[in-house]
Protein backbone atom coordinates (compact mmCIF):
# COMPACT_ATOMS: atom_id res chain seq x y z
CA UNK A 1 75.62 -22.72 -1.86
CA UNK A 2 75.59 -19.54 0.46
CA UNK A 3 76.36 -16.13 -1.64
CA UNK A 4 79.68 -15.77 0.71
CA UNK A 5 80.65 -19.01 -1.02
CA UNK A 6 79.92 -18.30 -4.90
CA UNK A 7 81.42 -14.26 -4.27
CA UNK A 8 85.00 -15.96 -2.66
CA UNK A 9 88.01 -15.85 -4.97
CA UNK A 10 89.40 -18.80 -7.17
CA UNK A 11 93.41 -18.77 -6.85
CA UNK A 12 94.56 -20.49 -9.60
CA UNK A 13 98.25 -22.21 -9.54
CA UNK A 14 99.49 -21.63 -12.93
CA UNK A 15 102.74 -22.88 -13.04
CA UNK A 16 101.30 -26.34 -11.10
CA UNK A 17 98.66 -26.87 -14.12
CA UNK A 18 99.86 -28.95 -16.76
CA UNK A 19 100.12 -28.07 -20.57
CA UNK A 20 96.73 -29.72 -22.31
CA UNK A 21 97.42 -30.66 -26.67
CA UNK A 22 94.84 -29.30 -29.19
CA UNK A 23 93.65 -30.80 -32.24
CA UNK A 24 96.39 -28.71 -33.73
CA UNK A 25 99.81 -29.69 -33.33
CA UNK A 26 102.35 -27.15 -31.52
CA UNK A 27 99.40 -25.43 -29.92
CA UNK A 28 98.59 -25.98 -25.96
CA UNK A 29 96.56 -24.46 -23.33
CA UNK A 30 96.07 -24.16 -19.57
CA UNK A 31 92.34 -23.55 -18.75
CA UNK A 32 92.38 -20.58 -16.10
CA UNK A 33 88.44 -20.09 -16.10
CA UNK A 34 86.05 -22.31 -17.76
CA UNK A 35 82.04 -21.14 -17.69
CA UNK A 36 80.83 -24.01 -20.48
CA UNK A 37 77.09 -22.41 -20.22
CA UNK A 38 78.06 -19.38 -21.73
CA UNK A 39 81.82 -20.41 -23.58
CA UNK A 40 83.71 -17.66 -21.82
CA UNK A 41 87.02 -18.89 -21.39
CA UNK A 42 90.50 -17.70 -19.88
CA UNK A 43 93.51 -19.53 -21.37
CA UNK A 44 97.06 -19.95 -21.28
CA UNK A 45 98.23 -20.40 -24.98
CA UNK A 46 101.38 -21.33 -26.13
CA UNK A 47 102.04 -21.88 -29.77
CA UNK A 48 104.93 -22.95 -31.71
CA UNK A 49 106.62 -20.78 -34.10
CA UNK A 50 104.99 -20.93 -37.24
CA UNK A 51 102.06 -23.30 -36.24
CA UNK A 52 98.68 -22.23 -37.24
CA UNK A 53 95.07 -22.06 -35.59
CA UNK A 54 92.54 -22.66 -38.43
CA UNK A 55 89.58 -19.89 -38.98
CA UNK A 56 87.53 -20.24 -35.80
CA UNK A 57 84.11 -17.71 -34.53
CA UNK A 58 84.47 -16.63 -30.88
CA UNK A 59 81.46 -17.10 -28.98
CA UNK A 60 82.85 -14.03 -26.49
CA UNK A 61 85.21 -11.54 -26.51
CA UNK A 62 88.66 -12.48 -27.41
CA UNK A 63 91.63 -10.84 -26.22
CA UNK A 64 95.16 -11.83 -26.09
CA UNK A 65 97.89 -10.51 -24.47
CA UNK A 66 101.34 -11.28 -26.11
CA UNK A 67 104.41 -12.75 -23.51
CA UNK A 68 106.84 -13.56 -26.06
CA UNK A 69 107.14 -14.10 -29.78
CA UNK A 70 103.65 -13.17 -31.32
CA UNK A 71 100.20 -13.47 -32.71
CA UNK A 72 99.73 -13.02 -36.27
CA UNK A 73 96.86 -12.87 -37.89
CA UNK A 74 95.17 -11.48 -41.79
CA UNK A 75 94.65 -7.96 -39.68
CA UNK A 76 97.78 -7.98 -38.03
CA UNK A 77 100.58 -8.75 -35.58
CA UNK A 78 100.50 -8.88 -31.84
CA UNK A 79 104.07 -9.09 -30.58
CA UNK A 80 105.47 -9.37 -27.02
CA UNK A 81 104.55 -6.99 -24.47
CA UNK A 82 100.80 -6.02 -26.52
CA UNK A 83 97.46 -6.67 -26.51
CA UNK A 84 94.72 -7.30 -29.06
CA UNK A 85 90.74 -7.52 -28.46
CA UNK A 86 88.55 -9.07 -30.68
CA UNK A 87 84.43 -9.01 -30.00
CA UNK A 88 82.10 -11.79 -29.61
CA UNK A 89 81.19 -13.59 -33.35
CA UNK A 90 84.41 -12.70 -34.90
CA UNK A 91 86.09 -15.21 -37.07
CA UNK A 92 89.69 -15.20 -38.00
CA UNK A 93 92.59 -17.33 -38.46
CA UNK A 94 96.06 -16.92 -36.52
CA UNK A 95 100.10 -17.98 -36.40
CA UNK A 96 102.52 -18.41 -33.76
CA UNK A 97 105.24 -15.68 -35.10
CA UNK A 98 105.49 -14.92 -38.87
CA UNK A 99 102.78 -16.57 -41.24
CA UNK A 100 104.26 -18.73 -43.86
CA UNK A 101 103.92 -18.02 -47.44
């Protein structure tokens, strides 16, 4: 493949993708960039209110950027409208909105 071809943009049609399930119910993605030889990943989450992603390492950087609701997590809460980075090898668990008691 010539260098013109692996430097040229990737448009991706969000809206056209469709929603994929998780082992977890209430939580989907949309794969926006995949690179499987070195696990960085760009995804569309969406997570029901009150569902919860287990304790989980990231291989990369993770960083989220809140559209509505929010993120929580044992550190803190993400809401709408902010951002949270987290770097490569972290572990952490996280809830769609408020964590339950």
């Amino acid at each position: 493949m010539s260098q013109a071809v692996d430097l040229a943009s990737r448009f991706v049609d969000v809206a056209r993708l469709p929603w994929q399930k998780t082992p977890f119910a209430g939580i989907e993605f949309k794969p926006l960039l995949v690179e499987r030889a070195s696990g960085l990943m760009t995804l569309l989450m969406r997570m029901a209110p009150g569902t919860k992603l287990p304790d989980h390492e990231h291989v990369e950087i993770e960083q989220t950027y809140v559209l509505e609701g929010s993120l929580v997590c044992p550190e803190g809460e993400c809401r709408a409208g902010q951002y949270v980075w987290r770097p490569a090898g972290s572990r952490h668990e996280a809830w769609g909105g408020a964590r339950p008691h």
